[in-house]
N, C-alpha and C. Protein backbone atom coordinates (compact mmCIF):
# COMPACT_ATOMS: atom_id res chain seq x y z
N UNK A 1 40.00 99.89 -42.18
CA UNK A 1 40.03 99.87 -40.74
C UNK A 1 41.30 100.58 -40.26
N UNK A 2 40.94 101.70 -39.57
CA UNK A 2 42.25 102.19 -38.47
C UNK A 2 42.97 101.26 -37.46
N UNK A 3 43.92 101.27 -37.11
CA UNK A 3 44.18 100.49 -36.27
C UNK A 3 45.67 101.64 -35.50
N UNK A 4 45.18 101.83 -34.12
CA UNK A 4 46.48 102.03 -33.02
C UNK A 4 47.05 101.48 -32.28
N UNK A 5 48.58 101.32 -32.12
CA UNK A 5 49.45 100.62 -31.46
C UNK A 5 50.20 101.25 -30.45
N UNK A 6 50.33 100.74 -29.27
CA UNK A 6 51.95 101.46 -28.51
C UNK A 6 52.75 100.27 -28.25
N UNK A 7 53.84 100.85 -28.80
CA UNK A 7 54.66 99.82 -28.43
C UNK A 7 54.84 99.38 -27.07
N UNK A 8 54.31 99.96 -26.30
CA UNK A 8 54.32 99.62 -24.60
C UNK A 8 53.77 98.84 -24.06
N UNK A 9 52.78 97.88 -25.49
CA UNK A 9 51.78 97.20 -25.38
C UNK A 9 52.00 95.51 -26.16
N UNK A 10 53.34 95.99 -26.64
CA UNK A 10 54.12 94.60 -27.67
C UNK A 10 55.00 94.06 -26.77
N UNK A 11 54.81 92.58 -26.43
CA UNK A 11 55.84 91.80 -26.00
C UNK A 11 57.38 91.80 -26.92
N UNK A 12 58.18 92.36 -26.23
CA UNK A 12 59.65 92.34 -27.10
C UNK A 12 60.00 91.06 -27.20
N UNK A 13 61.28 90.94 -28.24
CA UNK A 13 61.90 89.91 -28.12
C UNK A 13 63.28 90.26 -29.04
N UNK A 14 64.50 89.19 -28.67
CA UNK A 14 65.61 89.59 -28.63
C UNK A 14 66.14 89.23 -30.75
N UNK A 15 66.74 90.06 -30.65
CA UNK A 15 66.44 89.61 -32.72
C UNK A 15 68.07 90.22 -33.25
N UNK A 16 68.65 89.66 -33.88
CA UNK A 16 69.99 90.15 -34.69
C UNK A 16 70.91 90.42 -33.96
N UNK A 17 70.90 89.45 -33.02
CA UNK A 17 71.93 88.54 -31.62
C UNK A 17 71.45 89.71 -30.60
N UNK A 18 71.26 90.94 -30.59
CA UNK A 18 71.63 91.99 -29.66
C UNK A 18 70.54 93.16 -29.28
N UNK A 19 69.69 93.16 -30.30
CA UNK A 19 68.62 94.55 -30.54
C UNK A 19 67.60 93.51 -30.22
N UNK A 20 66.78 94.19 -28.58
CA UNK A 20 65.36 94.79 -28.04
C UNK A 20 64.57 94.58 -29.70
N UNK A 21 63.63 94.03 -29.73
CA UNK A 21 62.56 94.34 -30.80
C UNK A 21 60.95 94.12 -30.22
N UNK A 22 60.24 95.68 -30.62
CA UNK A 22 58.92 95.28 -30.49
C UNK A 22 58.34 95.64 -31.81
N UNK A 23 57.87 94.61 -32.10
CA UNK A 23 56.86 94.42 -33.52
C UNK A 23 56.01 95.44 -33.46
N UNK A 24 55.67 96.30 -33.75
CA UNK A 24 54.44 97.06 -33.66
C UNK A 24 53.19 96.41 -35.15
N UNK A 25 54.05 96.73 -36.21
CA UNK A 25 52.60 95.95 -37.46
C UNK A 25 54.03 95.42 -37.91
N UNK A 26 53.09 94.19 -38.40
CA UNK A 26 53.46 93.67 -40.03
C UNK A 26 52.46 92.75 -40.68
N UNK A 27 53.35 92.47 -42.02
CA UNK A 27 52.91 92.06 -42.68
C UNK A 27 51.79 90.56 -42.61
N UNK A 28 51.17 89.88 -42.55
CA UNK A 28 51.01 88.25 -42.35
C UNK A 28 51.46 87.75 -43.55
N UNK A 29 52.30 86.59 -43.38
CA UNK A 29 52.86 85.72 -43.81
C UNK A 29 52.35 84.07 -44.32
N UNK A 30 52.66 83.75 -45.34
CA UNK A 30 51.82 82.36 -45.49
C UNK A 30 51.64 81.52 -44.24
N UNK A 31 53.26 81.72 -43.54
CA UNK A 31 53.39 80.51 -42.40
C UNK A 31 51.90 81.44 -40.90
N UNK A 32 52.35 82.54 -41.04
CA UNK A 32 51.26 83.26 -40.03
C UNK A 32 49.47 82.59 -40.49
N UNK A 33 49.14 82.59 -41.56
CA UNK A 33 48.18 82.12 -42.05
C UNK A 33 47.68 80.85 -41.41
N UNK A 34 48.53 79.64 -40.97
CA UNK A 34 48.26 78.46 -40.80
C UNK A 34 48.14 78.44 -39.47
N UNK A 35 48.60 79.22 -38.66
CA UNK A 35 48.71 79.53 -37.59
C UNK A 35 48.21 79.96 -36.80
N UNK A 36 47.07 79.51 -35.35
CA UNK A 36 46.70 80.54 -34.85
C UNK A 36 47.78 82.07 -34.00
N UNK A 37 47.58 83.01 -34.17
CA UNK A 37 47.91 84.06 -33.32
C UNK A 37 46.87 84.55 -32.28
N UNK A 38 47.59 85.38 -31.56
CA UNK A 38 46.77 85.98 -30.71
C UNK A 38 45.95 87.43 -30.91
N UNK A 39 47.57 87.68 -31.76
CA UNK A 39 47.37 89.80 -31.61
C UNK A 39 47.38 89.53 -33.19
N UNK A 40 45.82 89.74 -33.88
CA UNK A 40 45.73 90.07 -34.67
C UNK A 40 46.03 91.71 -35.42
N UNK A 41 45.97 92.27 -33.99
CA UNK A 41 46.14 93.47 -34.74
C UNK A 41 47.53 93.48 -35.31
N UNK A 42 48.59 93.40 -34.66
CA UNK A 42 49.83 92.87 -35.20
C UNK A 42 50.03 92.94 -36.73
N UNK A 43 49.29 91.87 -36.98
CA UNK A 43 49.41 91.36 -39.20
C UNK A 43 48.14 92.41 -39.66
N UNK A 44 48.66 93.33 -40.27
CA UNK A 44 47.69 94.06 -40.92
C UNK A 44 48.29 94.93 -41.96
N UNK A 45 49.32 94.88 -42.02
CA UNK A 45 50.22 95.93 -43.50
C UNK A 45 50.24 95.07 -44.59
N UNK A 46 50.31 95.95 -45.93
CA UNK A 46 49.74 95.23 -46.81
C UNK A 46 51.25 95.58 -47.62
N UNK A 47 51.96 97.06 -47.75
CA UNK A 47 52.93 97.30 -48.79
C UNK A 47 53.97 97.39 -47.63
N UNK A 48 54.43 97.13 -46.73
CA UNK A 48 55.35 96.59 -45.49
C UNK A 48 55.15 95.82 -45.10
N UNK A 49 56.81 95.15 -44.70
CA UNK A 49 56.27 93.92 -44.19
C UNK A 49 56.92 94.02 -42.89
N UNK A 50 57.20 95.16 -42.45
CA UNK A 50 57.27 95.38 -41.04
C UNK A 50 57.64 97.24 -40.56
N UNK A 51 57.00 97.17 -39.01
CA UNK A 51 57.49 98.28 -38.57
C UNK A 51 57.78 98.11 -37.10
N UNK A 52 59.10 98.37 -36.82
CA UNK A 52 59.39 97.63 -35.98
C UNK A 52 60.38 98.73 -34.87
N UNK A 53 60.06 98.51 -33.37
CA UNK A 53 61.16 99.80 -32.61
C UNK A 53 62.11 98.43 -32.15
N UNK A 54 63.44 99.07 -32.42
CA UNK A 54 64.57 98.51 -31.66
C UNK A 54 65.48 99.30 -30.83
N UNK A 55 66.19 98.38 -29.58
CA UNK A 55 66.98 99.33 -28.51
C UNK A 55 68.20 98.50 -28.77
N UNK A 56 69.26 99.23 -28.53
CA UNK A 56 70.48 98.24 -28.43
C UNK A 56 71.26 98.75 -27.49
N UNK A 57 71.91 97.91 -26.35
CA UNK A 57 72.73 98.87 -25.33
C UNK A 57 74.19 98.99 -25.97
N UNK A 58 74.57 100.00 -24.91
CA UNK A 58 76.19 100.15 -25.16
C UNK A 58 77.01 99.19 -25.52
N UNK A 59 77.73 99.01 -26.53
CA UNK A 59 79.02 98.37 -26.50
C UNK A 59 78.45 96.56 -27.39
N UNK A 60 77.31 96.88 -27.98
CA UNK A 60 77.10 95.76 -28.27
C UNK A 60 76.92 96.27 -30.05
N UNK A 61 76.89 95.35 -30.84
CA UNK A 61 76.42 95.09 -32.31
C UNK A 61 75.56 93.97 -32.57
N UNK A 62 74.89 94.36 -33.48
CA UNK A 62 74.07 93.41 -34.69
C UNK A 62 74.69 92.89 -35.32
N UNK A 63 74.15 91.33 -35.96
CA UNK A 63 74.84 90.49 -36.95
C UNK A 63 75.11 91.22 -38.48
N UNK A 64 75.97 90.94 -38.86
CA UNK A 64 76.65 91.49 -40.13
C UNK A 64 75.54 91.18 -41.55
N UNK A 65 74.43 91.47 -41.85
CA UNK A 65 73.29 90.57 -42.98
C UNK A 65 72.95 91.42 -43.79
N UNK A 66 72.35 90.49 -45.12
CA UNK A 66 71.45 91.76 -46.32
C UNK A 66 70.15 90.90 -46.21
N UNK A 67 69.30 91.24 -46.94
CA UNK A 67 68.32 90.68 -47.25
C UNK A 67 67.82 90.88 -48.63
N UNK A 68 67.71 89.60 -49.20
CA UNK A 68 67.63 89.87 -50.26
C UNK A 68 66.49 90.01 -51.23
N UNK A 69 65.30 90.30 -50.71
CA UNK A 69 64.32 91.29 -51.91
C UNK A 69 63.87 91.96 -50.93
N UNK A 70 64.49 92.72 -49.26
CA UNK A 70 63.35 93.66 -49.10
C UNK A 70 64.49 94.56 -48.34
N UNK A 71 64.03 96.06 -49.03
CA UNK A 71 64.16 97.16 -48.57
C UNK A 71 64.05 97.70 -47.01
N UNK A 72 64.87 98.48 -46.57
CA UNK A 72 64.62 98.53 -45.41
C UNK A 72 65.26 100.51 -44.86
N UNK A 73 64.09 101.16 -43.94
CA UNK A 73 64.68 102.58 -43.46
C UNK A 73 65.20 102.41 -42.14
N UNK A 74 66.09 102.97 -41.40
CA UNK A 74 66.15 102.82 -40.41
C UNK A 74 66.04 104.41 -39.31
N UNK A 75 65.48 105.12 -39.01
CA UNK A 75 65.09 106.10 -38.05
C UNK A 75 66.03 106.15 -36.55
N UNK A 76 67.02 106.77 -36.62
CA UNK A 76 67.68 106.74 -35.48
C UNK A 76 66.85 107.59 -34.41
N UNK A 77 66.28 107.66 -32.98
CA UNK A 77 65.69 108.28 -32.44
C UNK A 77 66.27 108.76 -31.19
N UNK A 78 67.37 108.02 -30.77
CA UNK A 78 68.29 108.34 -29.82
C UNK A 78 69.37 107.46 -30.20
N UNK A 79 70.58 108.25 -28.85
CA UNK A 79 72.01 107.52 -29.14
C UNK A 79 72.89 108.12 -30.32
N UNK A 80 74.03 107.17 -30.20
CA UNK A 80 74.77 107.34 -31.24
C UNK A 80 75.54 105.84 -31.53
N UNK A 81 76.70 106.21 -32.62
CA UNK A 81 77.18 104.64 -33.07
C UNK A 81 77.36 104.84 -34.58
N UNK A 82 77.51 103.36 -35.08
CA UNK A 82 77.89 103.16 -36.17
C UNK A 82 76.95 102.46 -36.91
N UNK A 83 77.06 102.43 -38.09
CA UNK A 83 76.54 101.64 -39.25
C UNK A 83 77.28 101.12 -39.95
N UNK A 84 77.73 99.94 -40.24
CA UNK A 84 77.91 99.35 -41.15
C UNK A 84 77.74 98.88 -42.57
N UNK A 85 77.63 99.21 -43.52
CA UNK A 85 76.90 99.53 -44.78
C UNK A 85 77.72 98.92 -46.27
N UNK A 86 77.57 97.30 -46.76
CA UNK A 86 78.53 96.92 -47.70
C UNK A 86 80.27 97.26 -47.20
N UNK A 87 80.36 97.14 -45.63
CA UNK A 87 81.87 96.88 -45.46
C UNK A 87 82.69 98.86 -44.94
N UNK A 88 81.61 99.64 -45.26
CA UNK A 88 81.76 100.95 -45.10
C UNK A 88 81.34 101.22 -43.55
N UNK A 89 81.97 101.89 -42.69
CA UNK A 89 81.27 102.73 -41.43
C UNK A 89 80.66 103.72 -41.31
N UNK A 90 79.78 104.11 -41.04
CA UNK A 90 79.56 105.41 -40.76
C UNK A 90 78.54 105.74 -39.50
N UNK A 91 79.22 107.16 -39.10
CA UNK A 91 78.36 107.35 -37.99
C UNK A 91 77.29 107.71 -37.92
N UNK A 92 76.43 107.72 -37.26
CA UNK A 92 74.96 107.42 -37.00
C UNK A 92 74.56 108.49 -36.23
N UNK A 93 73.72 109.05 -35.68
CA UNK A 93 73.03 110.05 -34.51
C UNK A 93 71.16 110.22 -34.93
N UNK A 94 71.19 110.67 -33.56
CA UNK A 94 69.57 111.02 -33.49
C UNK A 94 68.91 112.18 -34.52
N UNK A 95 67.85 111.34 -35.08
CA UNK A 95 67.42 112.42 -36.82
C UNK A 95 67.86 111.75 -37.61
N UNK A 96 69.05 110.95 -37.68
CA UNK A 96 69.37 110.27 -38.88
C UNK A 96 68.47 109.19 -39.48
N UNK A 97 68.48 109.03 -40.98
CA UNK A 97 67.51 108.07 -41.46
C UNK A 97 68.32 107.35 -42.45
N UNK A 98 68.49 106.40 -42.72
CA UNK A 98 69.25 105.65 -43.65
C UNK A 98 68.63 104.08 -44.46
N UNK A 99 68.14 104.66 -45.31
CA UNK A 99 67.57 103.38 -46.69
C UNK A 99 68.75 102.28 -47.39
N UNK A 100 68.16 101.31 -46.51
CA UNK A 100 69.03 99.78 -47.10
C UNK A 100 68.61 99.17 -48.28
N UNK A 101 69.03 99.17 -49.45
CA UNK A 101 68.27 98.75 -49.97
C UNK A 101 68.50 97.43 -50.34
N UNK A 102 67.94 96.64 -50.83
CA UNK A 102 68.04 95.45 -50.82
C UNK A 102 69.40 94.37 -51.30
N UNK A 103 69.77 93.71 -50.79
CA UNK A 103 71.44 92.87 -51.07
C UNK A 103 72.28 93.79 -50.57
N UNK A 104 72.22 95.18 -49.71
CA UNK A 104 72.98 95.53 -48.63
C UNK A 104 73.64 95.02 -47.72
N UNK A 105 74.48 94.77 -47.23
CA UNK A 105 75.17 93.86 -46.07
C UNK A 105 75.04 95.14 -45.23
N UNK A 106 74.45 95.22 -43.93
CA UNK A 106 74.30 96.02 -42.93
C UNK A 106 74.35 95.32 -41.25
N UNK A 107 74.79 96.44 -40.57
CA UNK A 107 75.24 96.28 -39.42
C UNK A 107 75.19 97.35 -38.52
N UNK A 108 74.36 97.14 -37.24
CA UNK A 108 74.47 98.54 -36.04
C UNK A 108 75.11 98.30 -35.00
N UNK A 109 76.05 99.20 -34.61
CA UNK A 109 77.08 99.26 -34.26
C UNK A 109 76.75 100.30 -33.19
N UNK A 110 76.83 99.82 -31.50
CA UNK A 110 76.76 100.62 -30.63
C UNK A 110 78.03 100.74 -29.90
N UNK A 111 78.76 101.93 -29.96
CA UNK A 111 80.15 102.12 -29.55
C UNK A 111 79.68 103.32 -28.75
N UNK A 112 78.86 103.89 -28.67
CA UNK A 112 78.56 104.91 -27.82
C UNK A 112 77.98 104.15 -26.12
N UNK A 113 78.28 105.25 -25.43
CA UNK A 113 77.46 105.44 -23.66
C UNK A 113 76.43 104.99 -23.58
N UNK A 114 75.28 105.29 -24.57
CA UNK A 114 74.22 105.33 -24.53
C UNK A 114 73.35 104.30 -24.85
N UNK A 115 71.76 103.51 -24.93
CA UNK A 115 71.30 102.94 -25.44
C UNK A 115 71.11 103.49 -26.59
N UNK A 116 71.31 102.75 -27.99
CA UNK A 116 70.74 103.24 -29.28
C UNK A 116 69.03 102.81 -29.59
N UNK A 117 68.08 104.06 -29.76
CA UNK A 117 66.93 103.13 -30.40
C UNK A 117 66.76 103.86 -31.66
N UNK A 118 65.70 102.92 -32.57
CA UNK A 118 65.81 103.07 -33.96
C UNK A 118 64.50 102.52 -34.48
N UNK A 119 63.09 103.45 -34.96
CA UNK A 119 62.91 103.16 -35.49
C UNK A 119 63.02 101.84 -37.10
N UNK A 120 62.20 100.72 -37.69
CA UNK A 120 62.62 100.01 -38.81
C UNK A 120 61.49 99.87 -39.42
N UNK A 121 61.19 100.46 -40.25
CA UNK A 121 60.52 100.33 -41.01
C UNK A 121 61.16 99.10 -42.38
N UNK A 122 60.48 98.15 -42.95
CA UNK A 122 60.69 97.01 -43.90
C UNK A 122 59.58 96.81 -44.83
N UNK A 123 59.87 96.97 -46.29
CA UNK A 123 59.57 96.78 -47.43
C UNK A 123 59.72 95.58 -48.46
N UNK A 124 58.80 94.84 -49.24
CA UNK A 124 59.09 93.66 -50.01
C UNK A 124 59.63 94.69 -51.16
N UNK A 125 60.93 93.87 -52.21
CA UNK A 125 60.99 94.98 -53.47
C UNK A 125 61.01 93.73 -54.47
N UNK A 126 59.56 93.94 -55.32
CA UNK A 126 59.50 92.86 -56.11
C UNK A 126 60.52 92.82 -57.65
């Protein structure tokens, strides 16, 4: 089954103290299982367990975290800023793509004017 999404069509919600998140797919989850939902279309990836758009405004950051068995890309699509990466900075811009891989300690870092958004794509790594 095909399935199309706009994110214009996902209720956001606020995630990693600071970053806009709209779910576009993921994965379903045991706890999703027991559960009724609404937006089935939502849970439907099978080798991700998420794909997800985030915004972050000026002057704010994300919590400092790794995760530990899943992989993660991140798609910068606008803005600029920092990354945080195992205690390292680096700067960030639109086009950039950067693979976390798993037990990474990562962090986005908006020091720029601008809103940052960012593609997230998320992977289980067994």
């Amino acid at each position: 089954m095909v399935t199309i999404r706009n994110w214009q069509d996902v209720d956001p919600y606020v995630g990693h103290e600071t970053a806009i998140i709209w779910p576009v797919f993921r994965a379903e989850s045991e706890a999703d299982k027991v559960r009724n939902h609404e937006d089935d279309a939502l849970f439907i990836t099978r080798g991700i367990s998420g794909f997800t758009r985030h915004m972050m405004q000026p002057g704010k950051s994300g919590d400092y975290h790794d995760h530990e068995k899943i992989e993660q890309v991140y798609y910068i699509v606008s803005g600029q800023g920092k990354m945080k990466l195992d205690g390292e900075l680096y700067q960030i811009r639109p086009g950039d793509t950067v693979h976390i891989p798993p037990k990474v300690k990562h962090q986005l870092i908006n020091d720029g004017d601008d809103w940052i958004e960012h593609l997230l794509i998320s992977a289980p790594v067994r």
